[in-house]
Protein backbone atom coordinates (compact mmCIF):
# COMPACT_ATOMS: atom_id res chain seq x y z
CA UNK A 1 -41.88 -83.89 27.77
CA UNK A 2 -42.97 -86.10 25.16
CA UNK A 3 -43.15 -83.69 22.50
CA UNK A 4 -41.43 -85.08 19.48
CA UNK A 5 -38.88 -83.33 17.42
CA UNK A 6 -39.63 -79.80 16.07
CA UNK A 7 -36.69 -80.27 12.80
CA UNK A 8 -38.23 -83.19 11.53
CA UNK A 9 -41.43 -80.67 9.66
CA UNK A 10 -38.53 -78.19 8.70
CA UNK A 11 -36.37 -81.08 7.31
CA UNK A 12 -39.14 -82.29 4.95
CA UNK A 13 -39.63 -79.18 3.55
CA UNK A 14 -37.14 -78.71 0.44
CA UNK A 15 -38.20 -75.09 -0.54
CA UNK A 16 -36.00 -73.99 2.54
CA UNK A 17 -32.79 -74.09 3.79
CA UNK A 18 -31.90 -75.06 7.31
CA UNK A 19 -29.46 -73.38 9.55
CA UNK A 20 -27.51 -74.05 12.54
CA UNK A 21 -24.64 -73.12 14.87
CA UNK A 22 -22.27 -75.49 16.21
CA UNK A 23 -20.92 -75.16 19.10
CA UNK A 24 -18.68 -77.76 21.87
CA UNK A 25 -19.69 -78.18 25.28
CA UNK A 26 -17.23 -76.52 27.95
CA UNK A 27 -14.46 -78.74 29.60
CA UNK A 28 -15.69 -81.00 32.54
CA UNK A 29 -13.88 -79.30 35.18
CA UNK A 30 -15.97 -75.80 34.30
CA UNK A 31 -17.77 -74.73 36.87
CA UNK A 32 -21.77 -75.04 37.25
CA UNK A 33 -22.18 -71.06 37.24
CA UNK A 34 -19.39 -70.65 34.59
CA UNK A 35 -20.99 -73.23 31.96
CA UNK A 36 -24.51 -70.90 32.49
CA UNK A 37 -22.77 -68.02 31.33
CA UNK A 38 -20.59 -69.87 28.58
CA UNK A 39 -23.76 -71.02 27.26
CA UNK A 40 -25.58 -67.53 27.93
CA UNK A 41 -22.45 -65.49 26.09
CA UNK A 42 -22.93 -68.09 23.17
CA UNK A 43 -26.47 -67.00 22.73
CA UNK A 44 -26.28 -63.16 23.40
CA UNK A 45 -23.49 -63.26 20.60
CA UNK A 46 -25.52 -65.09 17.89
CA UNK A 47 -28.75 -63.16 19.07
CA UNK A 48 -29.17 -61.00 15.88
CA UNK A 49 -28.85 -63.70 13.58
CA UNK A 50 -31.68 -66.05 12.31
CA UNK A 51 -31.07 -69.78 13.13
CA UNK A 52 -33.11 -73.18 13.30
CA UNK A 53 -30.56 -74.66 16.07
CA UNK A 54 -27.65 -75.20 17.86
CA UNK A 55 -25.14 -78.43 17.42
CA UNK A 56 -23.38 -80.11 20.20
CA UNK A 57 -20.44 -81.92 19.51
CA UNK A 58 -19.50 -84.85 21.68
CA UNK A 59 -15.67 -84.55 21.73
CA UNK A 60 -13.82 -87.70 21.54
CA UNK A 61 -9.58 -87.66 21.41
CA UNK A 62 -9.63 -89.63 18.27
CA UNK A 63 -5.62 -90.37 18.58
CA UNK A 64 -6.26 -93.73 17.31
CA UNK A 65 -7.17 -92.10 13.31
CA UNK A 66 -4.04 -90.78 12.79
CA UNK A 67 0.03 -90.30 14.01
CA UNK A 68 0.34 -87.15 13.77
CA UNK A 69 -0.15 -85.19 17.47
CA UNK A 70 -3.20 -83.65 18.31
CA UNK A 71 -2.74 -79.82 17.96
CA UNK A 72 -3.95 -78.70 20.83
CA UNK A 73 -4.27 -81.18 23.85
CA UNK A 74 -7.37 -83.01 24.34
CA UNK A 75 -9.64 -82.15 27.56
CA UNK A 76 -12.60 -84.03 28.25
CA UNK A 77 -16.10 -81.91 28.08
CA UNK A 78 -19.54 -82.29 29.58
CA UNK A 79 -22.17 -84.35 29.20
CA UNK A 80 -23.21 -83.21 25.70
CA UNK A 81 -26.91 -83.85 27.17
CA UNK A 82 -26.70 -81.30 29.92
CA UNK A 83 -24.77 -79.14 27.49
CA UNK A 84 -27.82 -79.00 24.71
CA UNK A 85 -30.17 -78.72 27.29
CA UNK A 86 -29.29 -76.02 28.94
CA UNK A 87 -28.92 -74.47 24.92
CA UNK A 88 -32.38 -75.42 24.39
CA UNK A 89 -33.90 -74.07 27.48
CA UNK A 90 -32.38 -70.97 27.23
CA UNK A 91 -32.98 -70.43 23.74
CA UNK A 92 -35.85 -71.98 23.23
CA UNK A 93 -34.28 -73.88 19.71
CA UNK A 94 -33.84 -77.19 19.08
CA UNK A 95 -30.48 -78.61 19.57
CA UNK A 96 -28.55 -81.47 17.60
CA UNK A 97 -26.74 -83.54 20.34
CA UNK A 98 -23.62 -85.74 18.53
CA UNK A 99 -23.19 -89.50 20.53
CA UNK A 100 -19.92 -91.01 19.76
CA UNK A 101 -20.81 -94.68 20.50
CA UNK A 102 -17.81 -96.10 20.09
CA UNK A 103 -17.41 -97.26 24.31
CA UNK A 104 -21.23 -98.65 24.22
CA UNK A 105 -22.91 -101.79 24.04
CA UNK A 106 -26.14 -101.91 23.41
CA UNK A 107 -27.76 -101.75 26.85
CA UNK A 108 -25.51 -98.85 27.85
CA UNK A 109 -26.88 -96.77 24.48
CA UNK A 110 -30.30 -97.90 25.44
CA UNK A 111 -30.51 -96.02 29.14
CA UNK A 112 -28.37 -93.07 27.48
CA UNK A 113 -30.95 -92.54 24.70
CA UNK A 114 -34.05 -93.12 27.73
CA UNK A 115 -32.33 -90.43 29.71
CA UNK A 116 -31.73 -88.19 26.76
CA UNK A 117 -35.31 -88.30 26.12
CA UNK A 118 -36.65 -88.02 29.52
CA UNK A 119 -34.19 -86.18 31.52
CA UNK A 120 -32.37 -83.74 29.03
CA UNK A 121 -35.28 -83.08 26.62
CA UNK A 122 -33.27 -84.29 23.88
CA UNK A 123 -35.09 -85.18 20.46
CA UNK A 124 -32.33 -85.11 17.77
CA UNK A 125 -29.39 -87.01 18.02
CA UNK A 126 -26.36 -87.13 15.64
CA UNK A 127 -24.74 -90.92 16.24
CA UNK A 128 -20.85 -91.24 15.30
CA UNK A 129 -18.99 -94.13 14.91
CA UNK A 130 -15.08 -95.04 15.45
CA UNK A 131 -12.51 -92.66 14.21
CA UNK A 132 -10.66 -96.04 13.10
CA UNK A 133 -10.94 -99.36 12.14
CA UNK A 134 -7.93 -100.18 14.75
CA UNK A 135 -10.35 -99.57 17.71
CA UNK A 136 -12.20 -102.41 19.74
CA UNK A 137 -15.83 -101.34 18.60
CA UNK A 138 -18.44 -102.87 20.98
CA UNK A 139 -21.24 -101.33 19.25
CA UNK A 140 -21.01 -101.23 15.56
CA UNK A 141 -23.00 -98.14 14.13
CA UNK A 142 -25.63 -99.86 12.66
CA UNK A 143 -26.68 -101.66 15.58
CA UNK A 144 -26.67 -98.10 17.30
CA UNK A 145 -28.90 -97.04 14.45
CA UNK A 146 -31.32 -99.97 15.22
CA UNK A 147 -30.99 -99.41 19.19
CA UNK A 148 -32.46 -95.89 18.79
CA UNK A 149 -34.82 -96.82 16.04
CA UNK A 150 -35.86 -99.81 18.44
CA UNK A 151 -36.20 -97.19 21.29
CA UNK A 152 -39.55 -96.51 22.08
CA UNK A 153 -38.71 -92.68 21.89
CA UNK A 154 -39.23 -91.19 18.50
CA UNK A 155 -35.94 -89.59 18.07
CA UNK A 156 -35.03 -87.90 15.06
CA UNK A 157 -31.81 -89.36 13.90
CA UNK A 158 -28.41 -88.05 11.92
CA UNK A 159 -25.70 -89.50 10.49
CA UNK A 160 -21.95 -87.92 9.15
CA UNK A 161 -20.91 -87.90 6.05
CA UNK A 162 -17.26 -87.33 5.30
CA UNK A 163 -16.59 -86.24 1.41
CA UNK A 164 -12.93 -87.32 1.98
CA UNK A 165 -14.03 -90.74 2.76
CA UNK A 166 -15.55 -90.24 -0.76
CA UNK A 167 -12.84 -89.08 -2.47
CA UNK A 168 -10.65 -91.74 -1.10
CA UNK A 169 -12.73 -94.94 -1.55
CA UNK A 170 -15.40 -93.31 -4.04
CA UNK A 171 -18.93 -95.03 -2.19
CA UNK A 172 -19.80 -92.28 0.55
CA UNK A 173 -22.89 -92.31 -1.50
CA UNK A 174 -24.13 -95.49 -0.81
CA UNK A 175 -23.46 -95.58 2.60
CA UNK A 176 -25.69 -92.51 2.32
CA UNK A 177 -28.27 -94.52 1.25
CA UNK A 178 -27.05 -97.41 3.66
CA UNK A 179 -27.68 -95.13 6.74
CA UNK A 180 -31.09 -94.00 5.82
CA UNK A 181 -32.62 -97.06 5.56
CA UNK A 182 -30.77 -98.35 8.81
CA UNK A 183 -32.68 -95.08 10.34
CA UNK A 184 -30.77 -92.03 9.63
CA UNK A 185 -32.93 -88.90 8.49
CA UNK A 186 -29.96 -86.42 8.05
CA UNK A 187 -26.53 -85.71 7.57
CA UNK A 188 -24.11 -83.30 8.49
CA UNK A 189 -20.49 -82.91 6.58
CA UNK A 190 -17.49 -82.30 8.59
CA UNK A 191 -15.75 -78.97 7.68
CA UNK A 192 -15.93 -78.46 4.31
CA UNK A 193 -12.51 -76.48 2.84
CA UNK A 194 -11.95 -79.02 -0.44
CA UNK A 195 -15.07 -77.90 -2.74
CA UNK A 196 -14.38 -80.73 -5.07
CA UNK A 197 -14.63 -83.84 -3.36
CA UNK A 198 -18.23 -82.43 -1.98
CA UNK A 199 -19.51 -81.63 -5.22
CA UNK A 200 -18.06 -85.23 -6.58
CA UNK A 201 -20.13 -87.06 -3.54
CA UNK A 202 -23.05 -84.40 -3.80
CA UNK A 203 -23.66 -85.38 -7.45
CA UNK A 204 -23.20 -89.10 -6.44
CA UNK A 205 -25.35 -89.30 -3.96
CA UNK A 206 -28.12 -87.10 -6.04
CA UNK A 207 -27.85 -89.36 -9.11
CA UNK A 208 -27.78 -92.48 -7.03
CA UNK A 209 -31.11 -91.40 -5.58
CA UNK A 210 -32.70 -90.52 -9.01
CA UNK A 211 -31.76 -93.83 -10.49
CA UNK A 212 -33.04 -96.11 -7.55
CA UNK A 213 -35.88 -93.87 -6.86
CA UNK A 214 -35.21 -92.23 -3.68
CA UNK A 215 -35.73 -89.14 -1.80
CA UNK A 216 -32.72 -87.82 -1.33
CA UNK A 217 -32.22 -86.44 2.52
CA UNK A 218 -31.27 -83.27 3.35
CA UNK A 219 -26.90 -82.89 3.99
CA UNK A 220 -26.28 -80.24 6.18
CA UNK A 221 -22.95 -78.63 5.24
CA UNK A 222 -20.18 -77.44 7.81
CA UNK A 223 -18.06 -74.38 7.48
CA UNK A 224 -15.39 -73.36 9.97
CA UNK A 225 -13.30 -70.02 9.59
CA UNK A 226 -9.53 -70.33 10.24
CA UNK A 227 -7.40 -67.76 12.18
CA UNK A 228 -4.21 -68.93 12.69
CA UNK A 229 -1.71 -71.43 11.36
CA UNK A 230 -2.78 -74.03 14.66
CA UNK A 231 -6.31 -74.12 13.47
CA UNK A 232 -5.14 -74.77 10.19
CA UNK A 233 -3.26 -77.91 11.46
CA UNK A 234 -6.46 -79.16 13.95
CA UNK A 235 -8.58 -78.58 10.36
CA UNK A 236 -5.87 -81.09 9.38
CA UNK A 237 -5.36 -83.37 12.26
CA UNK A 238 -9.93 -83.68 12.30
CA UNK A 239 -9.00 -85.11 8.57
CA UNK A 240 -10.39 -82.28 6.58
CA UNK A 241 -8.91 -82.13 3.29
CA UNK A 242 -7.05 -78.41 2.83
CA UNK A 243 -5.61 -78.08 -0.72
CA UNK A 244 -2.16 -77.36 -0.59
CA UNK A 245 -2.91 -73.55 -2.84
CA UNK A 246 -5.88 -72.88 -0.23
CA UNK A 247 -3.23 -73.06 2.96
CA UNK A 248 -1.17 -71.35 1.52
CA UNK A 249 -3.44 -68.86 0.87
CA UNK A 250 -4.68 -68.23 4.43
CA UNK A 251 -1.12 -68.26 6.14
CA UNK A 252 0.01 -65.71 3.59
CA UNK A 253 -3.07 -63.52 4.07
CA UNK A 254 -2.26 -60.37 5.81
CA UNK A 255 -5.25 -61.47 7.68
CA UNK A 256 -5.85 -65.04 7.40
CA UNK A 257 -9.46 -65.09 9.63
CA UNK A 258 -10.97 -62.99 7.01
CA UNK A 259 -9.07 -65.00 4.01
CA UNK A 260 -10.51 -68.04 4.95
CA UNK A 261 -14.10 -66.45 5.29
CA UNK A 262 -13.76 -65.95 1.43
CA UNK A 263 -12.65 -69.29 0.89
CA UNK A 264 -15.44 -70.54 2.60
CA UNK A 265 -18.03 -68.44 0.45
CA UNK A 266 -15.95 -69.04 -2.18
CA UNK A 267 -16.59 -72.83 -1.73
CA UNK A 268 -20.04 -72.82 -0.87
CA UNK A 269 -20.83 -70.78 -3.91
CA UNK A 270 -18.96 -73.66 -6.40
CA UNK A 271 -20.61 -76.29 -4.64
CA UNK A 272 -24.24 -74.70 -5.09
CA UNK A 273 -23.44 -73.73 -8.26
CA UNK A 274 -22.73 -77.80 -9.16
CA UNK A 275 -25.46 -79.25 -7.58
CA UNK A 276 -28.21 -77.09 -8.30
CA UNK A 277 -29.59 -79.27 -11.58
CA UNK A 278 -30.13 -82.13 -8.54
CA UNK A 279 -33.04 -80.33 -6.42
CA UNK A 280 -30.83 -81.92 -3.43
CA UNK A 281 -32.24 -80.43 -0.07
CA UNK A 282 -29.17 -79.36 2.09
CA UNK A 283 -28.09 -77.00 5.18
CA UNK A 284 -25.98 -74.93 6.62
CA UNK A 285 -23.56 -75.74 10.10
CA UNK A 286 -21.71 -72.99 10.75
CA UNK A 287 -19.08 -73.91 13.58
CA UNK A 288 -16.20 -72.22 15.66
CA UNK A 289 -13.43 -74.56 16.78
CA UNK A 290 -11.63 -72.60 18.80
CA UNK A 291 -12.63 -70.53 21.97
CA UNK A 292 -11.18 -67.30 20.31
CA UNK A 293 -13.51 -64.43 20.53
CA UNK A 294 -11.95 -63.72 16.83
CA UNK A 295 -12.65 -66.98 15.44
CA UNK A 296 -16.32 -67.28 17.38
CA UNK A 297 -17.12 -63.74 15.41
CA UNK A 298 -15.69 -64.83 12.51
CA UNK A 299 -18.01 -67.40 12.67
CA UNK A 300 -20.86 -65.55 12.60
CA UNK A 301 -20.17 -63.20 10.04
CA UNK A 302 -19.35 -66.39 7.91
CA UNK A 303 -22.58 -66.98 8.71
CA UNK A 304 -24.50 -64.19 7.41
CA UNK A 305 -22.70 -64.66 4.58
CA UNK A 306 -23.41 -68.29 3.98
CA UNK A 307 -26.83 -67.99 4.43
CA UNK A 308 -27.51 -65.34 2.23
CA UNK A 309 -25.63 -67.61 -0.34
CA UNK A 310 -27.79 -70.70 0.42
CA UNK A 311 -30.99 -68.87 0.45
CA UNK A 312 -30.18 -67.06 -3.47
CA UNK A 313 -29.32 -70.77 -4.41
CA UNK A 314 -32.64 -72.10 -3.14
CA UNK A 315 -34.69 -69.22 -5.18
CA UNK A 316 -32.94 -70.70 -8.23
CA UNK A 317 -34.26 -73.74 -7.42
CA UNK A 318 -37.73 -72.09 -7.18
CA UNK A 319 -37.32 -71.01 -10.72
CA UNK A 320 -36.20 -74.27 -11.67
CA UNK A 321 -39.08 -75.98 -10.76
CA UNK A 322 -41.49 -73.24 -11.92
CA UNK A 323 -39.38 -73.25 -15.43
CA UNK A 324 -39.92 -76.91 -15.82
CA UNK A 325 -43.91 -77.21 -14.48
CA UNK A 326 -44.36 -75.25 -17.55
């Protein structure tokens, strides 16, 4: 059990791409023999596509970020522990496990990340902070940082990084920067639908790096198809930027699903296209929001797609490097 984490080789390497699913664990009241075949469904329906993981969302209400009413009501879920590793055992992949530690102290987050380790098998860890300044924090996200750094498990350890946040307030980039040397090894975007304000935070961060001398680390972007007009608004309510000609675009499709799967290539394909002078190493997070069998194959055609994108971009880069050996 005290095999380290099997991403941390593939993360280093920045002549390929990495590539996960994302997925939510089932409600708490689900049933022991019910979550098995959740899990088990989840697995037979991505089994013909090539991944390096699974993600694991720890689902928080987040009412506090914003007025507006949460879409669809919020339920708590398992124990994103048990959920990943039951993922991991049956498909023998590693899985990202999110920790929102916004009720810890620093004790609490201690035993959690000692029975992550030893109990659920868990190795990579995604830690998220408050959803808003309002909220009592006990643990601040840089002493969570240092609590699992501290930890005498070697777990590999993610951060978020929010290109709105960027957009808004213009330093997501440093905090970038901040996070790795607090500990953080990785980052994974929320759902990506504004191309822009990546590309603007992208090129940040990338420059940033050159000028100070840093390795950039890799940013793991997330895509999420959109079938209907109420997982347009949760996009929303999460605090994902839509542009105003992009809704509008989906809603009016004849079949919005398979609109927004073009958007989505659409916007990976501008934002590859921006950043590719940078060498930055990034990722793919492919994610289904909903429980709709629609949406969840949606999702995995968006997929394909993505990651046929993503590996054509990093063959450019090949050629860049080769071009400028010379």
């Amino acid at each position: 059990m005290n095999k380290g984490s099997e991403l941390r080789a593939r993360y280093n390497d920045n002549t390929r791409g990495v590539y996960f699913i994302g997925t939510t664990p089932p409600k708490s009241d689900t049933a022991v023999e019910q979550v098995e075949l959740i899990a088990e469904k989840l697995l037979e329906r991505v089994s013909d596509i090539d991944f390096d993981g699974l993600i694991v969302y720890d689902i928080q209400d987040e009412n506090s970020r914003t007025n507006i009413p949460r879409p669809f009501p919020f339920k708590s879920t398992l124990d994103p522990r048990y959920y990943s590793s039951l993922l991991q055992n049956k498909s023998q992949r590693p899985v990202i496990t999110y920790k929102s530690v916004v009720q810890s102290n620093s004790d609490d987050f201690n035993l959690w990340a000692n029975e992550a380790w030893q109990k659920y098998g868990i190795r990579d860890v995604v830690l998220v902070g408050s959803p808003s300044q309002k909220n009592n924090i006990s643990l601040p996200l840089a002493s969570a940082y240092k609590t699992l750094v501290d930890n005498k498990n070697d777990f590999f350890i993610g951060g978020i990084t929010i290109a709105e946040r960027h957009a808004n307030k213009g330093n997501e980039h440093t905090r970038l920067i901040e996070k790795h040397q607090q500990g953080c090894n990785f980052f994974i975007s929320q759902a990506i639908y504004n191309p822009q304000a990546t590309i603007d935070m992208l090129t940040r961060y990338a420059i940033e790096c050159q000028q100070q001398g840093l390795k950039p680390q890799r940013i793991i972007l997330t895509f999420s198809p959109c079938g209907s007009k109420k997982t347009l608004e949760f996009i929303e309510w999460l605090g994902v930027s839509v542009p105003e000609a992009t809704s509008l675009r989906i809603l009016n499709a004849q079949k919005p699903l398979y609109e927004s799967i073009r958007i989505c290539l659409n916007t990976l394909q501008q934002i590859l296209d921006a950043v590719l002078p940078y060498d930055l190493p990034l990722g793919l997070n492919i994610e289904s929001l909903t429980n709709r069998k629609e949406e969840i194959d949606g999702s995995i055609l968006l997929y394909k797609l993505l990651r046929s994108t993503m590996e054509n971009y990093l063959s450019k880069q090949e050629l860049e490097r080769l071009i400028h050996q010379q």
